[in-house]
N, C-alpha and C. Protein backbone atom coordinates (compact mmCIF):
# COMPACT_ATOMS: atom_id res chain seq x y z
N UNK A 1 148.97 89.53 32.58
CA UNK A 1 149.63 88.66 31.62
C UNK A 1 148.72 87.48 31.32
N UNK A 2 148.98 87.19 30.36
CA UNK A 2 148.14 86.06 29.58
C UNK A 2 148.51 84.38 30.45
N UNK A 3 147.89 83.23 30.61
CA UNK A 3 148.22 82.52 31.11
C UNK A 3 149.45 81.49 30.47
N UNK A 4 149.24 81.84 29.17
CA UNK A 4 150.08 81.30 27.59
C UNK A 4 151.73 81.82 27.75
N UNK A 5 151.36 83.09 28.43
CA UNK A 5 153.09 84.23 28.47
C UNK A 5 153.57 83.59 29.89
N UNK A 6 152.70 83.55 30.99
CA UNK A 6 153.21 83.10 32.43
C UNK A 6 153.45 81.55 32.24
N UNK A 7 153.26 80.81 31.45
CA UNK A 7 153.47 79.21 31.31
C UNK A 7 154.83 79.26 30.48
N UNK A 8 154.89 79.56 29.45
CA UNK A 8 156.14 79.59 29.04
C UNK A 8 157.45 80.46 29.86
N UNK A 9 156.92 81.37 30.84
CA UNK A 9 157.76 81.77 31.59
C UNK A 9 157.68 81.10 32.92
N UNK A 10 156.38 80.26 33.12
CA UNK A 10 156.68 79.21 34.55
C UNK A 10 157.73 78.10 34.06
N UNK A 11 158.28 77.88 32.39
CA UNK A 11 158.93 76.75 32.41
C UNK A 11 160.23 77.05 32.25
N UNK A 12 160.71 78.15 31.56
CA UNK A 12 161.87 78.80 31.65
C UNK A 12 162.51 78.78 32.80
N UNK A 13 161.77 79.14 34.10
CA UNK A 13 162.07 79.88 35.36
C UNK A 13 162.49 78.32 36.22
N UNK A 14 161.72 77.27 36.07
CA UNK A 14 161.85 75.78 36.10
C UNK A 14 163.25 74.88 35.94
N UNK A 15 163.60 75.40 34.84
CA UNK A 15 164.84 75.40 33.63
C UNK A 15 166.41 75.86 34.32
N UNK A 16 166.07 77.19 35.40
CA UNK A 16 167.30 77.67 36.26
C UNK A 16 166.92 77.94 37.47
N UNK A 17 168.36 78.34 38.33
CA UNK A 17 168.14 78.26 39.51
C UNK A 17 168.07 79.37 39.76
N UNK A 18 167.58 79.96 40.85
CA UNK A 18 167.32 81.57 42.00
C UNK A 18 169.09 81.52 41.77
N UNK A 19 169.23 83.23 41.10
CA UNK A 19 170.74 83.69 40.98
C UNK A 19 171.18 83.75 42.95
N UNK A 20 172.08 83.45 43.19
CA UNK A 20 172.90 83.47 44.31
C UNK A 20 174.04 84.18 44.30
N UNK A 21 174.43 84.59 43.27
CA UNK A 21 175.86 85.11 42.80
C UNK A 21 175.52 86.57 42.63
N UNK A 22 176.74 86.99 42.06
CA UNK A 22 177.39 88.13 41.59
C UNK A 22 178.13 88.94 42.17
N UNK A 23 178.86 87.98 43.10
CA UNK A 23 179.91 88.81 43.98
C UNK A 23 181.41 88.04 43.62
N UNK A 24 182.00 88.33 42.17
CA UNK A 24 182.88 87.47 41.31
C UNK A 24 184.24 87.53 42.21
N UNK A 25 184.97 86.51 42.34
CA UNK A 25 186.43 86.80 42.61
C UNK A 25 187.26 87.96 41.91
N UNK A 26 187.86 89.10 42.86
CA UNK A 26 188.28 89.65 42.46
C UNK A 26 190.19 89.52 42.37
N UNK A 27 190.51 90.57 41.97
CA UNK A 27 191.93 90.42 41.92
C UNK A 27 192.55 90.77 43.60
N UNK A 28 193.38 89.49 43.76
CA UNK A 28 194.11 89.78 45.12
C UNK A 28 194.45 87.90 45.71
N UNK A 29 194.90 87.79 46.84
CA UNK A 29 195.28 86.48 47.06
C UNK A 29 193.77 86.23 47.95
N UNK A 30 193.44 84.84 48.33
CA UNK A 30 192.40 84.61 49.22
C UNK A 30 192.10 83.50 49.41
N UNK A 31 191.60 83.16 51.02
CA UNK A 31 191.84 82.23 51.62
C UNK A 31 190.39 82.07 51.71
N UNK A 32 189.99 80.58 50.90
CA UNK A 32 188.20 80.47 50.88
C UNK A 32 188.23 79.44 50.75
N UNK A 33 186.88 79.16 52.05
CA UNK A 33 186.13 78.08 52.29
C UNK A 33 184.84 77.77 51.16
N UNK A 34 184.85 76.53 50.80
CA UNK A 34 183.61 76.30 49.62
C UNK A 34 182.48 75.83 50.41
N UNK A 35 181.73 76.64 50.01
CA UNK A 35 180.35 76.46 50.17
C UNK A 35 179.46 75.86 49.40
N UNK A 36 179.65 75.43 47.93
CA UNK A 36 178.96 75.18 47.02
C UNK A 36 179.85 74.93 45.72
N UNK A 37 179.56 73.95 45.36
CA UNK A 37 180.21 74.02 44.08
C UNK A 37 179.69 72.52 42.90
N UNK A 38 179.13 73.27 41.94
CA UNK A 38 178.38 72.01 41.23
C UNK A 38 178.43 72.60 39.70
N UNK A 39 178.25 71.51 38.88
CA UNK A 39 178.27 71.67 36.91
C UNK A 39 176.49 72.07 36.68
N UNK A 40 176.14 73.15 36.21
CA UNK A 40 174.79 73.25 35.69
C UNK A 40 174.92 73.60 34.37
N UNK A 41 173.48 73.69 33.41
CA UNK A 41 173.45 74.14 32.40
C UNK A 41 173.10 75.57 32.40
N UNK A 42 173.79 75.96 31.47
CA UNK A 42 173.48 77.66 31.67
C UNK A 42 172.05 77.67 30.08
N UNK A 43 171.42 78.74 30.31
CA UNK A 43 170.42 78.87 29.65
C UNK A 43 170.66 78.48 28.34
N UNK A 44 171.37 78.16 27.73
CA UNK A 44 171.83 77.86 26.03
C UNK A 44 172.12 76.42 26.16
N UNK A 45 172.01 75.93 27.07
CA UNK A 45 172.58 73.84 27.54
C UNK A 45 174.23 73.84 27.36
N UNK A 46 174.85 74.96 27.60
CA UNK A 46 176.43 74.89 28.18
C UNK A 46 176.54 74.45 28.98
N UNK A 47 177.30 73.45 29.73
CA UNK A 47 177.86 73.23 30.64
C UNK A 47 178.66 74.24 31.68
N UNK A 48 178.10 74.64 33.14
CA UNK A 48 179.11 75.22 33.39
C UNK A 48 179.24 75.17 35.08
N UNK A 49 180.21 74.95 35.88
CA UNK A 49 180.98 75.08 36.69
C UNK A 49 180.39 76.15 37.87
N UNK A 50 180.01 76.53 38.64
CA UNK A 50 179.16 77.31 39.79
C UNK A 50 179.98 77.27 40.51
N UNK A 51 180.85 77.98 41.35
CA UNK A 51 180.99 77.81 42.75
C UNK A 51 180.59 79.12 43.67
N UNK A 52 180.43 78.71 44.78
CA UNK A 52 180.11 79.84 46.30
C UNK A 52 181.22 79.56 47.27
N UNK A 53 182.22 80.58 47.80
CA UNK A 53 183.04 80.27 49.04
C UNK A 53 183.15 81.36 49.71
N UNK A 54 183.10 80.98 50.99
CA UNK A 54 183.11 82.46 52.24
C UNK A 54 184.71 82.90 52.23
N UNK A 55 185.14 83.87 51.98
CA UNK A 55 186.18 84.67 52.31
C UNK A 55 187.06 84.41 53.78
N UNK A 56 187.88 83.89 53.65
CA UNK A 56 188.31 83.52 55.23
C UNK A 56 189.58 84.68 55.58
N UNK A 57 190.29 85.03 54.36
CA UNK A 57 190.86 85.58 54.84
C UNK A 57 191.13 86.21 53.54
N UNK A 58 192.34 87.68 53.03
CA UNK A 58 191.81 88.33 51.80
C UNK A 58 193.25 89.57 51.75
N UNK A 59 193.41 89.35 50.55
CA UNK A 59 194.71 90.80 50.30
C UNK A 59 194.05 91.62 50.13
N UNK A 60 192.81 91.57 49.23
CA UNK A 60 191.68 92.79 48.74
C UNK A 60 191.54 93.81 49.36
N UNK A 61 190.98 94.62 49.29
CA UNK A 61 190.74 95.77 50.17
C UNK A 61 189.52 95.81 49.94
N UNK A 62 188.37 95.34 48.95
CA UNK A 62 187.07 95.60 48.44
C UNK A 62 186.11 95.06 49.65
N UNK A 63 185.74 95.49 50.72
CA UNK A 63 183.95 95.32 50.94
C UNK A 63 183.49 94.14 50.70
N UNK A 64 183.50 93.81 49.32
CA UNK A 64 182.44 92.54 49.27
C UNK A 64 183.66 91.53 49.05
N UNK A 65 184.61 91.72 49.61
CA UNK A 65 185.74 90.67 49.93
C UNK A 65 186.31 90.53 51.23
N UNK A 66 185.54 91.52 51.87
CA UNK A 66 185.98 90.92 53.89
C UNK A 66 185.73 90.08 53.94
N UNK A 67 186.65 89.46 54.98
CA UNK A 67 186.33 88.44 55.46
C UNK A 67 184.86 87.86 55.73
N UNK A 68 184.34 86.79 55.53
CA UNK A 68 183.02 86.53 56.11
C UNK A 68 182.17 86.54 55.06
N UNK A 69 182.36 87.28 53.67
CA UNK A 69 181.51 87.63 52.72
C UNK A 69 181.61 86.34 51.75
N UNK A 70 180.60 86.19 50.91
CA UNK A 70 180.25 84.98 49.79
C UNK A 70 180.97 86.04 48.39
N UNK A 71 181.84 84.57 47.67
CA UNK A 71 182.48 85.41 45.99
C UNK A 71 182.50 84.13 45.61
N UNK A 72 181.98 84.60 44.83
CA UNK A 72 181.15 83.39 43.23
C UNK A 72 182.17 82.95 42.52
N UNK A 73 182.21 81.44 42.13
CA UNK A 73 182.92 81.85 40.83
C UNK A 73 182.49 80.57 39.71
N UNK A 74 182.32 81.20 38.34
CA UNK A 74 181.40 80.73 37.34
C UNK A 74 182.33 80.27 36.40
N UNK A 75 182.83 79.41 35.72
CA UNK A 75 183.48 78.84 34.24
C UNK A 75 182.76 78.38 33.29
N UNK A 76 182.51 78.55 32.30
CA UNK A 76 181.60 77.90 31.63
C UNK A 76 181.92 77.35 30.06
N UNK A 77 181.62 76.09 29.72
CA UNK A 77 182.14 74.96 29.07
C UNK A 77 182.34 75.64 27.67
N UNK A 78 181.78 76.89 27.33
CA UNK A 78 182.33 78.08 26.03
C UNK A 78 183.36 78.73 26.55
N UNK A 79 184.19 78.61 27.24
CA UNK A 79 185.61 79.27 27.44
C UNK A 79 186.51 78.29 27.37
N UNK A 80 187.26 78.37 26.12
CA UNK A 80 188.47 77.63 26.05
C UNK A 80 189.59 77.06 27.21
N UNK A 81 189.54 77.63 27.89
CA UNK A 81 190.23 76.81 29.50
C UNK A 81 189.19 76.48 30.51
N UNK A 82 188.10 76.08 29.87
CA UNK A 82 187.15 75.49 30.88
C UNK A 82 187.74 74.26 31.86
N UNK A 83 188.16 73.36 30.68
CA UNK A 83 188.34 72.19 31.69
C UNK A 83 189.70 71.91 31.98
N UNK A 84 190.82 73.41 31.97
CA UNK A 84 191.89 73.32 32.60
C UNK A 84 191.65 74.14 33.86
N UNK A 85 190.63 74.62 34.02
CA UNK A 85 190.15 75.48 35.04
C UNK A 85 189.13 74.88 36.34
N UNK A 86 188.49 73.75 35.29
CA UNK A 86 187.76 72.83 36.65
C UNK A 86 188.81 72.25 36.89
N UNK A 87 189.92 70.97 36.23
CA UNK A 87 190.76 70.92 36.58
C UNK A 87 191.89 70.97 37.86
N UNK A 88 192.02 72.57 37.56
CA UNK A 88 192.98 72.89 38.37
C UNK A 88 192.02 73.06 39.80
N UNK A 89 191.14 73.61 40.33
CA UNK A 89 189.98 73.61 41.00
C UNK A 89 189.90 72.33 41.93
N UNK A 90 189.38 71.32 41.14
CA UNK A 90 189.38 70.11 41.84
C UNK A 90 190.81 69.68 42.30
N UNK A 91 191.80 70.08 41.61
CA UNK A 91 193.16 69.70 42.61
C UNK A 91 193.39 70.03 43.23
N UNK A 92 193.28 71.53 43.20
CA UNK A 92 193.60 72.41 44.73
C UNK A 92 192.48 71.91 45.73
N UNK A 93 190.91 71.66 45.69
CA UNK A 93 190.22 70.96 46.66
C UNK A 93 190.96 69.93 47.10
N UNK A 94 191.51 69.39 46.38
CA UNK A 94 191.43 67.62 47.01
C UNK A 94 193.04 67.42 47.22
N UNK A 95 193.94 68.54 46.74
CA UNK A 95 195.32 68.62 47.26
C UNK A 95 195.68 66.92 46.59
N UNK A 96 195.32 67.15 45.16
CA UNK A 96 195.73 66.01 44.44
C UNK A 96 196.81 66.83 43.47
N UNK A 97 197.39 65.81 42.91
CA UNK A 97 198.60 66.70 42.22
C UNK A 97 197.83 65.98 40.62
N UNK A 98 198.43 66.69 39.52
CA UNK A 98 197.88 66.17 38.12
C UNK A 98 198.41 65.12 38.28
N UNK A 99 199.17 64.75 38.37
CA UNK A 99 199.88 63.14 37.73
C UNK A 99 198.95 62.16 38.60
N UNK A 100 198.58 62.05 39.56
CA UNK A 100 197.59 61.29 40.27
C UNK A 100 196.57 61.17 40.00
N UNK A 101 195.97 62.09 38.97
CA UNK A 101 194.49 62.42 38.88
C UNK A 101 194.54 61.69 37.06
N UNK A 102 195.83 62.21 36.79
CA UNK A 102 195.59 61.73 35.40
C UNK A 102 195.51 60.33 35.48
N UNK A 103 196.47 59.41 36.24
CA UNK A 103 196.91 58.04 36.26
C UNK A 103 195.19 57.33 36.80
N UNK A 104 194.41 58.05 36.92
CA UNK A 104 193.21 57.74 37.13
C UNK A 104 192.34 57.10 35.61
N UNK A 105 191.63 56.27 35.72
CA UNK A 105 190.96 55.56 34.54
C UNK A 105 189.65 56.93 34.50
N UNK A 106 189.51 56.72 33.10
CA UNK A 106 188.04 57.71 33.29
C UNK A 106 187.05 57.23 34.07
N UNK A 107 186.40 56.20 34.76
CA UNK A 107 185.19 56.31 35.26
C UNK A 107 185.31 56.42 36.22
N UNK A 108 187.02 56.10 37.04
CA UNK A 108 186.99 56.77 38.51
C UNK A 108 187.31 57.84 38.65
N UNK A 109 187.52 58.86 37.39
CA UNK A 109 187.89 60.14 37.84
C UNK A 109 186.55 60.94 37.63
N UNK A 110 185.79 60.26 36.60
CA UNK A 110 183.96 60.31 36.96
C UNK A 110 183.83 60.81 38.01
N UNK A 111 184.02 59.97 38.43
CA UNK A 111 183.35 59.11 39.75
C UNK A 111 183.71 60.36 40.66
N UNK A 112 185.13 60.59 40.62
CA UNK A 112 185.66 61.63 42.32
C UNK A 112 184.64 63.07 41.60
N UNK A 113 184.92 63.49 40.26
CA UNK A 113 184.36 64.19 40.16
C UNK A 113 182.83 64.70 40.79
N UNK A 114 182.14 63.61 40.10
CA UNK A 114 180.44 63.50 40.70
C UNK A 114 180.21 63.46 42.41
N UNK A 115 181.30 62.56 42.94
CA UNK A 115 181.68 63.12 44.34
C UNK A 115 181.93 64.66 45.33
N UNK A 116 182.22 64.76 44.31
CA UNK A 116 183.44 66.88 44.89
C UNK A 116 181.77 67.62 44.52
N UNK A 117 181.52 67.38 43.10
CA UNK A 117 180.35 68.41 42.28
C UNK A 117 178.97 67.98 42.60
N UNK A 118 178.68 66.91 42.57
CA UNK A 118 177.00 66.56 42.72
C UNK A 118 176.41 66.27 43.60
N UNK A 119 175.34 65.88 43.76
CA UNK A 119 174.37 65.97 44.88
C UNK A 119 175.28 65.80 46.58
N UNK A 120 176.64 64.86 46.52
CA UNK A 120 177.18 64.80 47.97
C UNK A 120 177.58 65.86 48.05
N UNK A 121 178.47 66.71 47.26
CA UNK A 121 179.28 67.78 47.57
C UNK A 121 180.57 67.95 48.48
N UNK A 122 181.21 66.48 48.28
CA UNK A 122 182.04 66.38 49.37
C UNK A 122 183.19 67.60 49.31
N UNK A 123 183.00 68.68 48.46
CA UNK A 123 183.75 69.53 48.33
C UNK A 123 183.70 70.80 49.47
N UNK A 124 182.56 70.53 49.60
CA UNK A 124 181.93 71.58 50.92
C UNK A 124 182.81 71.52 52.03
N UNK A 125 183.23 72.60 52.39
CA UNK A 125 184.09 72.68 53.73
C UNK A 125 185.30 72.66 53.43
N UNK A 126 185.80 72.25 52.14
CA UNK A 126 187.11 72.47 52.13
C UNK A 126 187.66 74.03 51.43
N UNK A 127 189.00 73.89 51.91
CA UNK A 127 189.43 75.62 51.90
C UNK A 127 190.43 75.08 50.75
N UNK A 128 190.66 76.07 49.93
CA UNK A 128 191.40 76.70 48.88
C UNK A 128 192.19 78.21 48.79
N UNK A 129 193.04 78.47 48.47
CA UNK A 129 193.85 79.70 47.81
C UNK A 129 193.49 79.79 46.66
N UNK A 130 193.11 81.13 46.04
CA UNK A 130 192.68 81.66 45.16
C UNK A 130 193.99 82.82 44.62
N UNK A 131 194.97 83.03 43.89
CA UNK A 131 195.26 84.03 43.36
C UNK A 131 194.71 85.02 42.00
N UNK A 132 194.34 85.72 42.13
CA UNK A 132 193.77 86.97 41.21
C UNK A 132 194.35 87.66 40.90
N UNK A 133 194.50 87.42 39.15
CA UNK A 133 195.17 88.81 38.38
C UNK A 133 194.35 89.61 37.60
N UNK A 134 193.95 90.65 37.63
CA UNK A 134 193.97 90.99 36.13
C UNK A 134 194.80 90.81 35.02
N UNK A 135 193.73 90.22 33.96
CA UNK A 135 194.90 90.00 32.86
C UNK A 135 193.81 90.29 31.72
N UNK A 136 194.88 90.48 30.00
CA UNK A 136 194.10 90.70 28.93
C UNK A 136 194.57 90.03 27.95
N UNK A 137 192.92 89.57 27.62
CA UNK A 137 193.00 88.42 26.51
C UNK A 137 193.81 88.30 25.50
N UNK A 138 194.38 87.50 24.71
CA UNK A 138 194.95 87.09 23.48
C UNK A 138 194.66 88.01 22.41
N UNK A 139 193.31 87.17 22.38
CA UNK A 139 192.63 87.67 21.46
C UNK A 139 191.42 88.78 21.27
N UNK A 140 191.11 89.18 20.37
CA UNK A 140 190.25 90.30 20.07
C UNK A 140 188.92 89.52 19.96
N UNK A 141 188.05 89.67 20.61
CA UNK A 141 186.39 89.20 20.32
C UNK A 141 185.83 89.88 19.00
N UNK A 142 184.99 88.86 18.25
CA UNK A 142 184.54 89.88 17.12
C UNK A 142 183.71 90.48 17.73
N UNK A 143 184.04 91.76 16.93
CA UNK A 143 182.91 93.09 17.27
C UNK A 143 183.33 94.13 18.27
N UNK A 144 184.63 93.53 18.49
CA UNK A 144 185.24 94.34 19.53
C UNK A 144 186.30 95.33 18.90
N UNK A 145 187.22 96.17 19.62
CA UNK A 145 187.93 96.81 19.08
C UNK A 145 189.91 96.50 19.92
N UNK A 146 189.38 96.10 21.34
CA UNK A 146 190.80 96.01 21.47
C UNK A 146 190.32 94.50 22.67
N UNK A 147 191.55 94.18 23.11
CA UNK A 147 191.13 92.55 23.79
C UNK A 147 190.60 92.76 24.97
N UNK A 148 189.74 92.26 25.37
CA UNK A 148 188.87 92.22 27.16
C UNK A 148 189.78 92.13 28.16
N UNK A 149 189.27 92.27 29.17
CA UNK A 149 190.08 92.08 30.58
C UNK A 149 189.29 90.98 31.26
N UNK A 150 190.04 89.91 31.74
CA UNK A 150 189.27 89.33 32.77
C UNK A 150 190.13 89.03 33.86
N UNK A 151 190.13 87.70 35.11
CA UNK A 151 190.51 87.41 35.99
C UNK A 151 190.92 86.59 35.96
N UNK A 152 192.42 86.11 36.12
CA UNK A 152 192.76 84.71 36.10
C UNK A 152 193.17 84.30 37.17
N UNK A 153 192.47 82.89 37.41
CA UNK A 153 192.59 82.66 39.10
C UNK A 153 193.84 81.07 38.93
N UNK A 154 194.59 81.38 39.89
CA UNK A 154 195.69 80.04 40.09
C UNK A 154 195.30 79.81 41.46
N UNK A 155 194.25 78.26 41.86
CA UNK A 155 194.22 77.49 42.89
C UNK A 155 195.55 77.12 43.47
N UNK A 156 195.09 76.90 44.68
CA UNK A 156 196.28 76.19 45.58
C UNK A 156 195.78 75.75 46.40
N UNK A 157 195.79 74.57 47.26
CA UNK A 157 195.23 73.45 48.07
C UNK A 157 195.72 74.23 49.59
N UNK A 158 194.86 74.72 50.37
CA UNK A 158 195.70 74.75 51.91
C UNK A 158 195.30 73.63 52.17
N UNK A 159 196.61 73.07 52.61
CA UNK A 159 196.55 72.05 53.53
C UNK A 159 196.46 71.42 54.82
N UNK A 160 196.65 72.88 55.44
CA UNK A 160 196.34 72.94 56.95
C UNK A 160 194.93 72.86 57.23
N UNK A 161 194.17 73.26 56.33
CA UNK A 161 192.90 73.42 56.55
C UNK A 161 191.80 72.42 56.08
N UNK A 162 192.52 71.79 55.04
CA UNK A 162 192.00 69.97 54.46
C UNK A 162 192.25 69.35 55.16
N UNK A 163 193.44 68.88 55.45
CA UNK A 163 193.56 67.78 56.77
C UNK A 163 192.34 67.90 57.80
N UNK A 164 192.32 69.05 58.13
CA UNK A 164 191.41 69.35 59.31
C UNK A 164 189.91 68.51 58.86
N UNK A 165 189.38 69.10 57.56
CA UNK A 165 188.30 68.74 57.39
C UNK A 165 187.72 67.72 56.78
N UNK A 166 189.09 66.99 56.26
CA UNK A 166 188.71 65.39 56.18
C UNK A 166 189.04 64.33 57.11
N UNK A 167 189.41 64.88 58.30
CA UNK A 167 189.43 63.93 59.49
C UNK A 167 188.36 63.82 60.11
């Protein structure tokens, strides 16, 4: 390769991170510890939502949902329930209820945010409930012929397991 083709691909490569993922939440209930969870840009400068959590416990029956195993999960700021989806996310972490979070001024809800998501990560270690459905879209994508399937996940805060890890 030319040094011209490897430079524009040394800056691309610069640009994102080593994939870690692709082991998506599947459909079923689940009891997960976060390992990671932060806002990056996805290759187009979307905003989007990353998380990593170990499987603690699992209705699934799938393999890459035993217990012990890493499941990704990605939102990204082109999906219309993006930010009812970080949202709900950060409440179930922090076992805040909406009305508390709303009664918050924007720069301190900044603020907890950049706390939970950025460089501290105080989100790490805390456990969440995950429910998983399959479900199908509204709407029809252009170019498509009938509506997609995806996963819709409803957080829930364990609380037995927060207490623990913010003491």
């Amino acid at each position: 390769m030319s040094s011209n083709v490897l430079s524009k691909l040394a800056s691309k490569l610069k640009k994102t991170s080593a994939a870690v993922g692709g082991n998506y939440i599947q459909e079923g209930r689940h009891k997960l510890r976060t390992r990671l969870a932060q806002f990056k840009d996805d290759r187009n400068d979307n905003q989007m939502l990353v998380a990593d959590f170990e499987v603690l416990e699992t209705t699934s029956e799938l393999k890459s949902h035993a217990p012990g195993s890493v499941v990704n999960y990605v939102i990204k700021s082109t999906n219309e329930a993006y930010f009812s989806n970080v949202k709900a996310l950060f409440l179930a972490l922090y076992d805040t209820s909406e009305a508390e979070f709303n009664e918050l001024d924007d720069e301190e809800a900044a603020e907890m945010l950049e706390t939970a998501f950025g460089e501290q990560q105080t989100c790490v270690g805390r456990v969440v409930i995950a429910d998983a459905i399959q479900a199908t879209a509204k709407k029809i994508k252009p170019g498509a012929t009938e509506p997609s399937q995806y996963t819709r996940i409803r957080w829930f805060a364990d609380n037995e397991e927060n207490a623990e890890a913010a003491a």
